[in-house]
ModelCIF file with pLDDT and N, C-alpha, C, O atoms, coordinates in Angstrom:
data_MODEL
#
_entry.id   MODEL 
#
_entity.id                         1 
_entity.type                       polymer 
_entity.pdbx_number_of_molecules   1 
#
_entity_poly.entity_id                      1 
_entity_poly.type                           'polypeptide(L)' 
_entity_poly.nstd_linkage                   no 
_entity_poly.nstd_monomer                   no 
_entity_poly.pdbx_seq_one_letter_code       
;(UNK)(UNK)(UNK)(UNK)(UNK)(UNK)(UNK)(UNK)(UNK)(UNK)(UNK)(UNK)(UNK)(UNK)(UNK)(UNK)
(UNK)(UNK)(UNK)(UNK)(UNK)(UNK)(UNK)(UNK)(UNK)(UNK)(UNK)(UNK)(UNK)(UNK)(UNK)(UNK)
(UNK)(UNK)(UNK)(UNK)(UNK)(UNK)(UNK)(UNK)(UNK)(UNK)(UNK)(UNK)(UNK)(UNK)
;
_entity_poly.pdbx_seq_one_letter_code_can   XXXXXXXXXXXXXXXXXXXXXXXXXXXXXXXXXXXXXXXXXXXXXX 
_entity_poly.pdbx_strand_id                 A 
#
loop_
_entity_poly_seq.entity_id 
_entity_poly_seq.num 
_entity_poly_seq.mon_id 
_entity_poly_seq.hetero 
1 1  UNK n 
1 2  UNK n 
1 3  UNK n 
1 4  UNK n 
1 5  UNK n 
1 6  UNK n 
1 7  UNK n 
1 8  UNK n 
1 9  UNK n 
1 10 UNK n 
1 11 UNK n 
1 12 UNK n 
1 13 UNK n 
1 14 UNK n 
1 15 UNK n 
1 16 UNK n 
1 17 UNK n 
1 18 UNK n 
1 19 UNK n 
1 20 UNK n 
1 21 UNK n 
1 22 UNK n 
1 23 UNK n 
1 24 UNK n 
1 25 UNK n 
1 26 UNK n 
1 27 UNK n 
1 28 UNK n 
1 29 UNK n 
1 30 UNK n 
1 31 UNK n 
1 32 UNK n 
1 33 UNK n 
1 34 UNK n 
1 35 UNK n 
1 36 UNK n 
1 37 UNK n 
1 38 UNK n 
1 39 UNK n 
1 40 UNK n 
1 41 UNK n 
1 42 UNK n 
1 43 UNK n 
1 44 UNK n 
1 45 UNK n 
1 46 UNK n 
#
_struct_asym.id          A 
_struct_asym.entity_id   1 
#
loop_
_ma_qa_metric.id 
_ma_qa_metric.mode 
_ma_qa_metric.name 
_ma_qa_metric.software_group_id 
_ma_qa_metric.type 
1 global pLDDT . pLDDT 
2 local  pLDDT . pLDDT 
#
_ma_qa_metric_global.metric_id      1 
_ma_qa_metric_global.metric_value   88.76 
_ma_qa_metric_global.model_id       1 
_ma_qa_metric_global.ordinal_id     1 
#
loop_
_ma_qa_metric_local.label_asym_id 
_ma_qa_metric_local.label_comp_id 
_ma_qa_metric_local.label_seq_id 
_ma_qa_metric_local.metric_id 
_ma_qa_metric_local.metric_value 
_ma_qa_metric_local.model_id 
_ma_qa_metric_local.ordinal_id 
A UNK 1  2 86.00 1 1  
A UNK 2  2 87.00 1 2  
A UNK 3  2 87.00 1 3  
A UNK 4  2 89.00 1 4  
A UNK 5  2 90.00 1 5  
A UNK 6  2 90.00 1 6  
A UNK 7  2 92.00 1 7  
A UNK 8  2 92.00 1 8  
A UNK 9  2 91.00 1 9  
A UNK 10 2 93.00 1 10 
A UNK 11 2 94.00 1 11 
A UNK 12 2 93.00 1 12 
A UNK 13 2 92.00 1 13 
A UNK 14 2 91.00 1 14 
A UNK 15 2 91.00 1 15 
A UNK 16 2 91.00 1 16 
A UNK 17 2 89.00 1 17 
A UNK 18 2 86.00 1 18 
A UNK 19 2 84.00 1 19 
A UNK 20 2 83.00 1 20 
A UNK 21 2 87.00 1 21 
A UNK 22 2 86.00 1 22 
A UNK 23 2 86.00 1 23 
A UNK 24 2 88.00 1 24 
A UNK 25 2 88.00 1 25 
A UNK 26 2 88.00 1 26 
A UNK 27 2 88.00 1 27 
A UNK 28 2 89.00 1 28 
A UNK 29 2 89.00 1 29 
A UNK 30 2 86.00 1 30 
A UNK 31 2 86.00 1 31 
A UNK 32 2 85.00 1 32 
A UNK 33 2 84.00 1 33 
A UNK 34 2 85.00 1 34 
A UNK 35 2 88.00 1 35 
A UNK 36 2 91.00 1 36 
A UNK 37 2 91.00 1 37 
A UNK 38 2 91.00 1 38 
A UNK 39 2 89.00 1 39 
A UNK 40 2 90.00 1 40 
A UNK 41 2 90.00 1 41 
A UNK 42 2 90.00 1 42 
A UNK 43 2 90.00 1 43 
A UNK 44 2 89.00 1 44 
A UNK 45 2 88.00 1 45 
A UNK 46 2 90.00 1 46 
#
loop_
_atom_site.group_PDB 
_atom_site.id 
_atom_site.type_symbol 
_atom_site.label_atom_id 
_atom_site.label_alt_id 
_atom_site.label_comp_id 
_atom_site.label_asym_id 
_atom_site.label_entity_id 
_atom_site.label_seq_id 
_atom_site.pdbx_PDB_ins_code 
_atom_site.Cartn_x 
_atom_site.Cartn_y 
_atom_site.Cartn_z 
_atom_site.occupancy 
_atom_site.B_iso_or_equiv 
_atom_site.pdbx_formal_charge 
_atom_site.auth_seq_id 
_atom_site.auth_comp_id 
_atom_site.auth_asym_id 
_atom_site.auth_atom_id 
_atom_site.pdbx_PDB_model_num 
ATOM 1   N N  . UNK A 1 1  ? 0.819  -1.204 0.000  1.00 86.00 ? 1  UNK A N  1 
ATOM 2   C CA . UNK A 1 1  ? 0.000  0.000  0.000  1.00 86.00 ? 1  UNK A CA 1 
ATOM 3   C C  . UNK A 1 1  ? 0.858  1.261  0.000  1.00 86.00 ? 1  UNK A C  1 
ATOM 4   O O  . UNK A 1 1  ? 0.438  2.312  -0.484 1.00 86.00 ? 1  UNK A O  1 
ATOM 5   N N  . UNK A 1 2  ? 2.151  1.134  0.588  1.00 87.00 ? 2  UNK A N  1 
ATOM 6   C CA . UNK A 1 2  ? 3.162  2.503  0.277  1.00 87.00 ? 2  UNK A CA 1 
ATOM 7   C C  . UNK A 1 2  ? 3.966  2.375  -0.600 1.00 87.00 ? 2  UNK A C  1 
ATOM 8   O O  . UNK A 1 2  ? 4.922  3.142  -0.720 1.00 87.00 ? 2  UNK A O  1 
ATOM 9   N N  . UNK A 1 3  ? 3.705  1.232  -1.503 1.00 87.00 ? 3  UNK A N  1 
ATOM 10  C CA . UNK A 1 3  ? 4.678  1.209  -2.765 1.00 87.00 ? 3  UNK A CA 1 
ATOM 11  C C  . UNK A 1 3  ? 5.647  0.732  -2.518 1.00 87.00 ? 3  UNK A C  1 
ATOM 12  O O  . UNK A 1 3  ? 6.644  1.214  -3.055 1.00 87.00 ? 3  UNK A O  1 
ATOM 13  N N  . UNK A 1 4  ? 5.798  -0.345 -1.663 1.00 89.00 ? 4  UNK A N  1 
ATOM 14  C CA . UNK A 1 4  ? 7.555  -0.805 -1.271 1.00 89.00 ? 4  UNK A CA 1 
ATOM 15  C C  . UNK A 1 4  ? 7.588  -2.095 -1.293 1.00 89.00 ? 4  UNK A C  1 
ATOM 16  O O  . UNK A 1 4  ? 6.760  -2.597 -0.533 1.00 89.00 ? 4  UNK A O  1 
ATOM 17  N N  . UNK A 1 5  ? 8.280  -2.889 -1.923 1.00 90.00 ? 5  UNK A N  1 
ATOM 18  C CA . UNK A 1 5  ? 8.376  -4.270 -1.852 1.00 90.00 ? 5  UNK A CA 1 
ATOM 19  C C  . UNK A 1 5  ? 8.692  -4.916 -0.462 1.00 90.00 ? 5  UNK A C  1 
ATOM 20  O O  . UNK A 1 5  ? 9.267  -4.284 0.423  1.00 90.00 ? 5  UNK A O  1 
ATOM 21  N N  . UNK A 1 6  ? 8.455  -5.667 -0.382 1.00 90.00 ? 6  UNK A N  1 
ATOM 22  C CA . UNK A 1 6  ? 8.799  -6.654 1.140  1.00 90.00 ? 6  UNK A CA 1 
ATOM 23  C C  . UNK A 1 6  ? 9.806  -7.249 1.545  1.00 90.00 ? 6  UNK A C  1 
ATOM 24  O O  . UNK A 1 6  ? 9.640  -8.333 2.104  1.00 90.00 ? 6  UNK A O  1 
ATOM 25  N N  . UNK A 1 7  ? 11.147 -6.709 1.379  1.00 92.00 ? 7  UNK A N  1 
ATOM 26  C CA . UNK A 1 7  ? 12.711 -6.931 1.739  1.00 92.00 ? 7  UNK A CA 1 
ATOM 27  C C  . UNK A 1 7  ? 12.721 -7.155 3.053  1.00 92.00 ? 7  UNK A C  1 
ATOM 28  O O  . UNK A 1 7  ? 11.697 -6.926 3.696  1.00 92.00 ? 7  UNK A O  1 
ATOM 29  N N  . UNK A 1 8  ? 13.812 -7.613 3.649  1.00 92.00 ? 8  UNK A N  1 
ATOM 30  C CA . UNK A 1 8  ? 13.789 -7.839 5.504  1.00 92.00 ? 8  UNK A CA 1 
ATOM 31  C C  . UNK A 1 8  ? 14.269 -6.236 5.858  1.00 92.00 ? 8  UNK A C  1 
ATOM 32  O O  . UNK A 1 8  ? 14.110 -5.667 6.938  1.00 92.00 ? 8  UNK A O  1 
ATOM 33  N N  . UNK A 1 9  ? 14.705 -5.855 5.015  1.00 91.00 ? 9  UNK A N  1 
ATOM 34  C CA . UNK A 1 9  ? 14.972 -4.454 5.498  1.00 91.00 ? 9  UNK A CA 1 
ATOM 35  C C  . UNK A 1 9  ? 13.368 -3.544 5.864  1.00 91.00 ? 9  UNK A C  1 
ATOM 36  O O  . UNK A 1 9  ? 13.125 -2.961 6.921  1.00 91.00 ? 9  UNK A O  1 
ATOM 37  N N  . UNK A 1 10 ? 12.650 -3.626 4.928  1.00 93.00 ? 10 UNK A N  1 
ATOM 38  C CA . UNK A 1 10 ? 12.009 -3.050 4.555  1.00 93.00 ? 10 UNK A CA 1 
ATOM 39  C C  . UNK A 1 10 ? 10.513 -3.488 5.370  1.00 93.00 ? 10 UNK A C  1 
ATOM 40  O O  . UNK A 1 10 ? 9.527  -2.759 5.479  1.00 93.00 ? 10 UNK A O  1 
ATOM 41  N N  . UNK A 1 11 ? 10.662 -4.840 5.874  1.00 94.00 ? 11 UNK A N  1 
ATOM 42  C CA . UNK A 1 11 ? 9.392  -5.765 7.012  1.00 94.00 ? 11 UNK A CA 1 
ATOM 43  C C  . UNK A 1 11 ? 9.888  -4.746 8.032  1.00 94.00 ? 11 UNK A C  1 
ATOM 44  O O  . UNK A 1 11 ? 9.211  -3.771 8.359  1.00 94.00 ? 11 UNK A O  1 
ATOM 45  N N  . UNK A 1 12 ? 11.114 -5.014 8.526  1.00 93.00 ? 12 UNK A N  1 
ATOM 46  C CA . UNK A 1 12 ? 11.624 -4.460 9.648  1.00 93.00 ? 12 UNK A CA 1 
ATOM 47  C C  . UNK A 1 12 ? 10.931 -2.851 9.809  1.00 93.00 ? 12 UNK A C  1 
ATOM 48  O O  . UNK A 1 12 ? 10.139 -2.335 10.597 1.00 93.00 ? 12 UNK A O  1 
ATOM 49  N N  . UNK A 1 13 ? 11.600 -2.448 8.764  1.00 92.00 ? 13 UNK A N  1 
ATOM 50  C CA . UNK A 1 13 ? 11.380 -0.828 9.318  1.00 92.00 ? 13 UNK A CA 1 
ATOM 51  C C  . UNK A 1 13 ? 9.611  -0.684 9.567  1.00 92.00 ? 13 UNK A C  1 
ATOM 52  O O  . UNK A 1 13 ? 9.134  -0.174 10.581 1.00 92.00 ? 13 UNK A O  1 
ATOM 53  N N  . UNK A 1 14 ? 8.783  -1.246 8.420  1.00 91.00 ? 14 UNK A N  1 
ATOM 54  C CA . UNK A 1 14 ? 6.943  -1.631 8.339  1.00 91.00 ? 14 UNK A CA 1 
ATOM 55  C C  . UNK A 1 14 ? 6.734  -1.676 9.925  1.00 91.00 ? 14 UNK A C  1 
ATOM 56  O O  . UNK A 1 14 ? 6.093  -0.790 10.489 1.00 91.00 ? 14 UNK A O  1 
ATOM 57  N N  . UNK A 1 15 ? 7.393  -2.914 10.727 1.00 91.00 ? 15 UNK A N  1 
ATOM 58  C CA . UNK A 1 15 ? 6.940  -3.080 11.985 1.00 91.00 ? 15 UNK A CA 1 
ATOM 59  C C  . UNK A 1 15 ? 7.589  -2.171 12.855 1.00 91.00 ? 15 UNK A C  1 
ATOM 60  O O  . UNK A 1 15 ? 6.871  -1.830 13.795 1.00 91.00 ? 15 UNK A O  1 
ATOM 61  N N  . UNK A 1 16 ? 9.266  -1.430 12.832 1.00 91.00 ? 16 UNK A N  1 
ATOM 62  C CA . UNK A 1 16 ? 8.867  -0.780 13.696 1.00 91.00 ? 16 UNK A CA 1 
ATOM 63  C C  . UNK A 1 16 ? 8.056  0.351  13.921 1.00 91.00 ? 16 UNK A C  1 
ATOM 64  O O  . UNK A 1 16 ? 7.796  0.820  15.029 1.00 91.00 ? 16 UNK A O  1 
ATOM 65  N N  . UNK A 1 17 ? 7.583  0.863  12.599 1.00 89.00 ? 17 UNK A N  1 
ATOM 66  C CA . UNK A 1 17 ? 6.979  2.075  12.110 1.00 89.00 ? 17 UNK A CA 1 
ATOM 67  C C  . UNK A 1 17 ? 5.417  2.081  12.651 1.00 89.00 ? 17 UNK A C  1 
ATOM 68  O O  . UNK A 1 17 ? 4.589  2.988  12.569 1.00 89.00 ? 17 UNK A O  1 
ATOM 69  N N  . UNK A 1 18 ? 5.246  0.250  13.456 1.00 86.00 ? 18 UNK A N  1 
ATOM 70  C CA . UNK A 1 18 ? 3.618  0.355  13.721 1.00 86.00 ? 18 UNK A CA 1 
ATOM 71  C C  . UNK A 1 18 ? 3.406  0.789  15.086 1.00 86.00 ? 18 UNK A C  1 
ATOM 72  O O  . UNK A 1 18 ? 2.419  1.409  15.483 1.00 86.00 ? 18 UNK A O  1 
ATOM 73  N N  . UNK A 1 19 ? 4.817  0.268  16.064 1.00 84.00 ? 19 UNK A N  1 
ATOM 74  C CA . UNK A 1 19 ? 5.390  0.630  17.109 1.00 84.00 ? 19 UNK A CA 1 
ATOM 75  C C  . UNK A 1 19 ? 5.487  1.521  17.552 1.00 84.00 ? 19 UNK A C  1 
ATOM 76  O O  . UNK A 1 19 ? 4.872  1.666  18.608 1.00 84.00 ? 19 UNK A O  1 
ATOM 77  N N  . UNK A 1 20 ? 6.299  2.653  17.041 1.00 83.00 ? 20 UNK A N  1 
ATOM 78  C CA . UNK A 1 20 ? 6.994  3.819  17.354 1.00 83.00 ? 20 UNK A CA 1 
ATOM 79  C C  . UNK A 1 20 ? 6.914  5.066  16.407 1.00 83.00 ? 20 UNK A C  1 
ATOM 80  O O  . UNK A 1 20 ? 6.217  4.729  15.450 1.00 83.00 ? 20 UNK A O  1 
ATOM 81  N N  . UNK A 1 21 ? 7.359  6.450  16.258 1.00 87.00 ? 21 UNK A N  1 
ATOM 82  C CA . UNK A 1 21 ? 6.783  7.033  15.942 1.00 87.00 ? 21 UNK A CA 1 
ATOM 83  C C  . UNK A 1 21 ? 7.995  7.383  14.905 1.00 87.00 ? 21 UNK A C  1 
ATOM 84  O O  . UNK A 1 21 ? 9.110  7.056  15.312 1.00 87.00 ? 21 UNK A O  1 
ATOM 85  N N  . UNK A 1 22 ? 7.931  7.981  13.666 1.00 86.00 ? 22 UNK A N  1 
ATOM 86  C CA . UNK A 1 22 ? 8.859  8.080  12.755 1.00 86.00 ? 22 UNK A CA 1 
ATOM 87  C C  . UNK A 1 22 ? 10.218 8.463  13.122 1.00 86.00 ? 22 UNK A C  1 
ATOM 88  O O  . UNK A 1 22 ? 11.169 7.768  12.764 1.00 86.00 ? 22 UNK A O  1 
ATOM 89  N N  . UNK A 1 23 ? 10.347 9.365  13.710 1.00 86.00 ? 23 UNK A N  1 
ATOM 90  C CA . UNK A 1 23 ? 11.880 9.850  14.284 1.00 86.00 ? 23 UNK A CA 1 
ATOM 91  C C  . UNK A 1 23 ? 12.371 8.798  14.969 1.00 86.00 ? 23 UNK A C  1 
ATOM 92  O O  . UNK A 1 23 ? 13.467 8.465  14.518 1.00 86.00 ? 23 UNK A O  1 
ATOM 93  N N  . UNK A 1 24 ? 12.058 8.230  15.750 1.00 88.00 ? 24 UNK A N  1 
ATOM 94  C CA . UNK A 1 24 ? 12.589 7.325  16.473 1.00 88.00 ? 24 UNK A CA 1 
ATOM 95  C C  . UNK A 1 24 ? 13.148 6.470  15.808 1.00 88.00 ? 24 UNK A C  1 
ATOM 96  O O  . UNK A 1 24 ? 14.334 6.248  16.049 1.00 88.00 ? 24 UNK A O  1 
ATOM 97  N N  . UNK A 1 25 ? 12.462 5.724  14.762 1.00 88.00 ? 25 UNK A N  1 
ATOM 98  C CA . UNK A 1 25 ? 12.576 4.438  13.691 1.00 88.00 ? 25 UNK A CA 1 
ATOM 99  C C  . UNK A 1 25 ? 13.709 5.225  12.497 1.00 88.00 ? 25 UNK A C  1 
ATOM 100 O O  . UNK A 1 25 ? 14.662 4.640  11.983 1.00 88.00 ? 25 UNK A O  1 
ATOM 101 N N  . UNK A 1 26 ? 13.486 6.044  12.350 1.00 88.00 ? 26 UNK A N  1 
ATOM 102 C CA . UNK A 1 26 ? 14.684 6.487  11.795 1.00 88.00 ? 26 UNK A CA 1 
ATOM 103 C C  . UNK A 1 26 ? 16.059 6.365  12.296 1.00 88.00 ? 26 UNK A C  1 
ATOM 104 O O  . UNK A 1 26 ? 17.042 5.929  11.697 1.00 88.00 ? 26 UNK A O  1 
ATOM 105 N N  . UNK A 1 27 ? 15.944 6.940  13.806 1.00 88.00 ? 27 UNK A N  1 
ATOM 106 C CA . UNK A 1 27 ? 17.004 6.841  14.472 1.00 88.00 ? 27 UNK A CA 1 
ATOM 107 C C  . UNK A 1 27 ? 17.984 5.700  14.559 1.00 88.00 ? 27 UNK A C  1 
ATOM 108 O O  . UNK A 1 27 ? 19.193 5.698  14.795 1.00 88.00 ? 27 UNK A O  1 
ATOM 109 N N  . UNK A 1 28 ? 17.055 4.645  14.281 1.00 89.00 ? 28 UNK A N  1 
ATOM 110 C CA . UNK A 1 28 ? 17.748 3.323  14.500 1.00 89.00 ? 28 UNK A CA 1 
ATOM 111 C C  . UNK A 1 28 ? 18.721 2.909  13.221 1.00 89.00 ? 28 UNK A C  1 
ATOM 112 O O  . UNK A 1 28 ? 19.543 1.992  13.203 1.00 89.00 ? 28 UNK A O  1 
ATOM 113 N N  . UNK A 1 29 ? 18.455 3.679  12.341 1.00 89.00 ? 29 UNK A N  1 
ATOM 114 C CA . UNK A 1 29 ? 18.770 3.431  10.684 1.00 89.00 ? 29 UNK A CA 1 
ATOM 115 C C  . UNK A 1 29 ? 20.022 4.387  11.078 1.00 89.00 ? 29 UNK A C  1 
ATOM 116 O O  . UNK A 1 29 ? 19.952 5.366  10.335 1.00 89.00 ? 29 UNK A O  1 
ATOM 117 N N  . UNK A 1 30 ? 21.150 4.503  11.955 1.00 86.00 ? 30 UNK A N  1 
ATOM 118 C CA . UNK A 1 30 ? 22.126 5.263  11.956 1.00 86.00 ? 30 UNK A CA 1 
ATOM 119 C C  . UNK A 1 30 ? 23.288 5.184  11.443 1.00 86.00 ? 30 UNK A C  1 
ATOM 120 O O  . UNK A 1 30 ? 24.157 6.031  11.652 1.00 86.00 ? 30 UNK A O  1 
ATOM 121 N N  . UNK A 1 31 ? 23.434 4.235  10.763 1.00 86.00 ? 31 UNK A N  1 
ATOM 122 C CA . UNK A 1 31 ? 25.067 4.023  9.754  1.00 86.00 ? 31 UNK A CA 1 
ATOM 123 C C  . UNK A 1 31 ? 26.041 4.048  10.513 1.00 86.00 ? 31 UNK A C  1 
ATOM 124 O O  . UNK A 1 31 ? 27.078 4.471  10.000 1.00 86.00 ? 31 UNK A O  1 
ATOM 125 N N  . UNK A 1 32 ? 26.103 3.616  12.007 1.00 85.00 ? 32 UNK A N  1 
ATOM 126 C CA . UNK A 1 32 ? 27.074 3.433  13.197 1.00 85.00 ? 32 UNK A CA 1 
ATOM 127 C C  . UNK A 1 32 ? 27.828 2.253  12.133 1.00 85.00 ? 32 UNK A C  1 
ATOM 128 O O  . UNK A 1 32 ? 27.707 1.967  10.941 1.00 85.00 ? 32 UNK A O  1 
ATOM 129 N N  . UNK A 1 33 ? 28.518 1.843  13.079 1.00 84.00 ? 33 UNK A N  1 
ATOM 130 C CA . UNK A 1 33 ? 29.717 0.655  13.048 1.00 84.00 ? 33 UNK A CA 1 
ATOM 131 C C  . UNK A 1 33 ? 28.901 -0.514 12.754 1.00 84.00 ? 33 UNK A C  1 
ATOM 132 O O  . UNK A 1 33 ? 29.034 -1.198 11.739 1.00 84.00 ? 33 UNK A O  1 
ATOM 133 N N  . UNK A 1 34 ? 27.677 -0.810 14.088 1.00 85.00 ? 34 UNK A N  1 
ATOM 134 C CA . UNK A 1 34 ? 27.553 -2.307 14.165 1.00 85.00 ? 34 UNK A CA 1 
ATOM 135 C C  . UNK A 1 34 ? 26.121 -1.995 13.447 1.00 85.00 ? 34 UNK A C  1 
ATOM 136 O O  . UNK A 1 34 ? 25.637 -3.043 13.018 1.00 85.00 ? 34 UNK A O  1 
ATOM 137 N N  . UNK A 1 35 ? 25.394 -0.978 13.222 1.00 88.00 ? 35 UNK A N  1 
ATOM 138 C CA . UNK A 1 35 ? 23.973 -0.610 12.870 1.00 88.00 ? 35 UNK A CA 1 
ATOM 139 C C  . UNK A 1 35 ? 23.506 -0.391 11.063 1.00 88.00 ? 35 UNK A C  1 
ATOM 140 O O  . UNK A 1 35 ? 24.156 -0.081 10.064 1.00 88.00 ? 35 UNK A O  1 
ATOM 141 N N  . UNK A 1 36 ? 22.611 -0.604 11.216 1.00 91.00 ? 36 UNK A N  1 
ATOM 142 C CA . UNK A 1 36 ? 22.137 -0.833 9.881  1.00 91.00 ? 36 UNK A CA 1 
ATOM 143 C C  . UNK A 1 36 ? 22.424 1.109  8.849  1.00 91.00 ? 36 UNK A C  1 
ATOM 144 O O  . UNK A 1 36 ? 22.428 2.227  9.365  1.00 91.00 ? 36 UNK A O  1 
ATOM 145 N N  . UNK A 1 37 ? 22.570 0.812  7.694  1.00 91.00 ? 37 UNK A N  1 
ATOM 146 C CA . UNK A 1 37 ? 23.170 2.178  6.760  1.00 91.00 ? 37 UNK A CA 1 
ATOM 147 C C  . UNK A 1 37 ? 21.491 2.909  6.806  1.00 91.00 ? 37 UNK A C  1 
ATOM 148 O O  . UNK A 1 37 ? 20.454 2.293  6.557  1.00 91.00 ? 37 UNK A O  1 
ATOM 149 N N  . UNK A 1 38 ? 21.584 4.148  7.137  1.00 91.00 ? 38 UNK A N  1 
ATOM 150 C CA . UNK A 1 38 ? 21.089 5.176  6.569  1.00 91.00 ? 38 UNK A CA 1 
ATOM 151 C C  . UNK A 1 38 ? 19.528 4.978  6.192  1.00 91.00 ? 38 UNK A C  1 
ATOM 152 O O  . UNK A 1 38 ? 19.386 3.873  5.668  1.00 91.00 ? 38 UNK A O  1 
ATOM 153 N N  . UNK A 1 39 ? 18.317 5.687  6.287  1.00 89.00 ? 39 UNK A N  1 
ATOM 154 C CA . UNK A 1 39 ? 17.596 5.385  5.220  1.00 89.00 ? 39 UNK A CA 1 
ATOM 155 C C  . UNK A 1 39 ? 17.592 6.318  4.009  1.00 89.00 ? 39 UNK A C  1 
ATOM 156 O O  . UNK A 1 39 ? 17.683 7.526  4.226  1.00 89.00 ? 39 UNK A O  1 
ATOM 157 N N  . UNK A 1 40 ? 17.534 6.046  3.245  1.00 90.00 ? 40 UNK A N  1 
ATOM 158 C CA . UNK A 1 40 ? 17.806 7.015  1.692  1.00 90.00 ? 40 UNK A CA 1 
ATOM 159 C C  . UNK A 1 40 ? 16.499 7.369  1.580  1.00 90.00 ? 40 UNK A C  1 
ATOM 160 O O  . UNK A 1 40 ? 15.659 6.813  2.287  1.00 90.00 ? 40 UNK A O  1 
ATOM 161 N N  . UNK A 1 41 ? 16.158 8.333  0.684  1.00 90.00 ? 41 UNK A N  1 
ATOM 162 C CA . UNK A 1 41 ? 15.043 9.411  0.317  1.00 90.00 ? 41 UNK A CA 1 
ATOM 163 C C  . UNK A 1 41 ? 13.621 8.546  0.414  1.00 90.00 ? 41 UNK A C  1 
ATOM 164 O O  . UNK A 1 41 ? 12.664 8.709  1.171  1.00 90.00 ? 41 UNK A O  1 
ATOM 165 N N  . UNK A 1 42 ? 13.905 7.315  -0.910 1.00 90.00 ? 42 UNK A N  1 
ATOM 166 C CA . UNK A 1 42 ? 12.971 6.501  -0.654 1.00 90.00 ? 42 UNK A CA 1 
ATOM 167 C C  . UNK A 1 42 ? 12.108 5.693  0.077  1.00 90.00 ? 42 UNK A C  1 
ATOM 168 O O  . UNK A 1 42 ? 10.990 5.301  -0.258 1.00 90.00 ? 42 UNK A O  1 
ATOM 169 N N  . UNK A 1 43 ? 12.906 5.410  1.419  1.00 90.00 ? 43 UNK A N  1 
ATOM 170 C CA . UNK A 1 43 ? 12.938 4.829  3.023  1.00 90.00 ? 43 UNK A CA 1 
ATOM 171 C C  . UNK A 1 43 ? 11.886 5.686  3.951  1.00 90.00 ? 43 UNK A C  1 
ATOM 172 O O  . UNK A 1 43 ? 10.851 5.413  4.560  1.00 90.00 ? 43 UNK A O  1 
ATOM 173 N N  . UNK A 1 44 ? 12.684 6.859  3.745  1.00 89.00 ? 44 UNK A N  1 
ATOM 174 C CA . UNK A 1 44 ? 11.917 7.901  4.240  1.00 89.00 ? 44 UNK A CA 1 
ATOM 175 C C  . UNK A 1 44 ? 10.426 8.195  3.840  1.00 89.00 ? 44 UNK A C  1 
ATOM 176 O O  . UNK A 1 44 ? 9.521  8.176  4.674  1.00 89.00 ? 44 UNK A O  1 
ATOM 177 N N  . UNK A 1 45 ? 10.253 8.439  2.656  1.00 88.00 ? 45 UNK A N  1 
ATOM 178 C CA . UNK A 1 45 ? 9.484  8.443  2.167  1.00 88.00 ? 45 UNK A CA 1 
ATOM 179 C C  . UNK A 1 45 ? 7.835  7.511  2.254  1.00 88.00 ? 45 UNK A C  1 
ATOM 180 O O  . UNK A 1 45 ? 6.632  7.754  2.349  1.00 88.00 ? 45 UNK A O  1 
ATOM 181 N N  . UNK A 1 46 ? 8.680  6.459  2.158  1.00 90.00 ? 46 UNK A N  1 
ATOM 182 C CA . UNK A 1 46 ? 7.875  4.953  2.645  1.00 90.00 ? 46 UNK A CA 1 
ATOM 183 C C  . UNK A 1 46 ? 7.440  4.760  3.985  1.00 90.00 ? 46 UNK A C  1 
ATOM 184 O O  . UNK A 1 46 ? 6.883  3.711  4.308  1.00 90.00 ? 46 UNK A O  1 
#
């Protein structure tokens, strides 16, 4: 329904996004060392 295919990246962010409130779930997308890269325009978007 937001136009995004169903990647584990992409389940992941779906559920935490049902959870928590956008900033937060972003936050987690921090491109640290041990943490998952960035979300790009499209991520965001979604």
């Amino acid at each position: 329904a937001a136009g995004a295919p169903a990647t584990p990246r992409s389940l992941i962010i779906a559920a935490l996004a049902s959870e928590q409130a956008v900033d937060e779930v972003a936050r987690r997308f921090d491109g640290s060392r041990f943490g998952p890269a960035p979300l790009d325009e499209a991520e965001r978007a979604m």
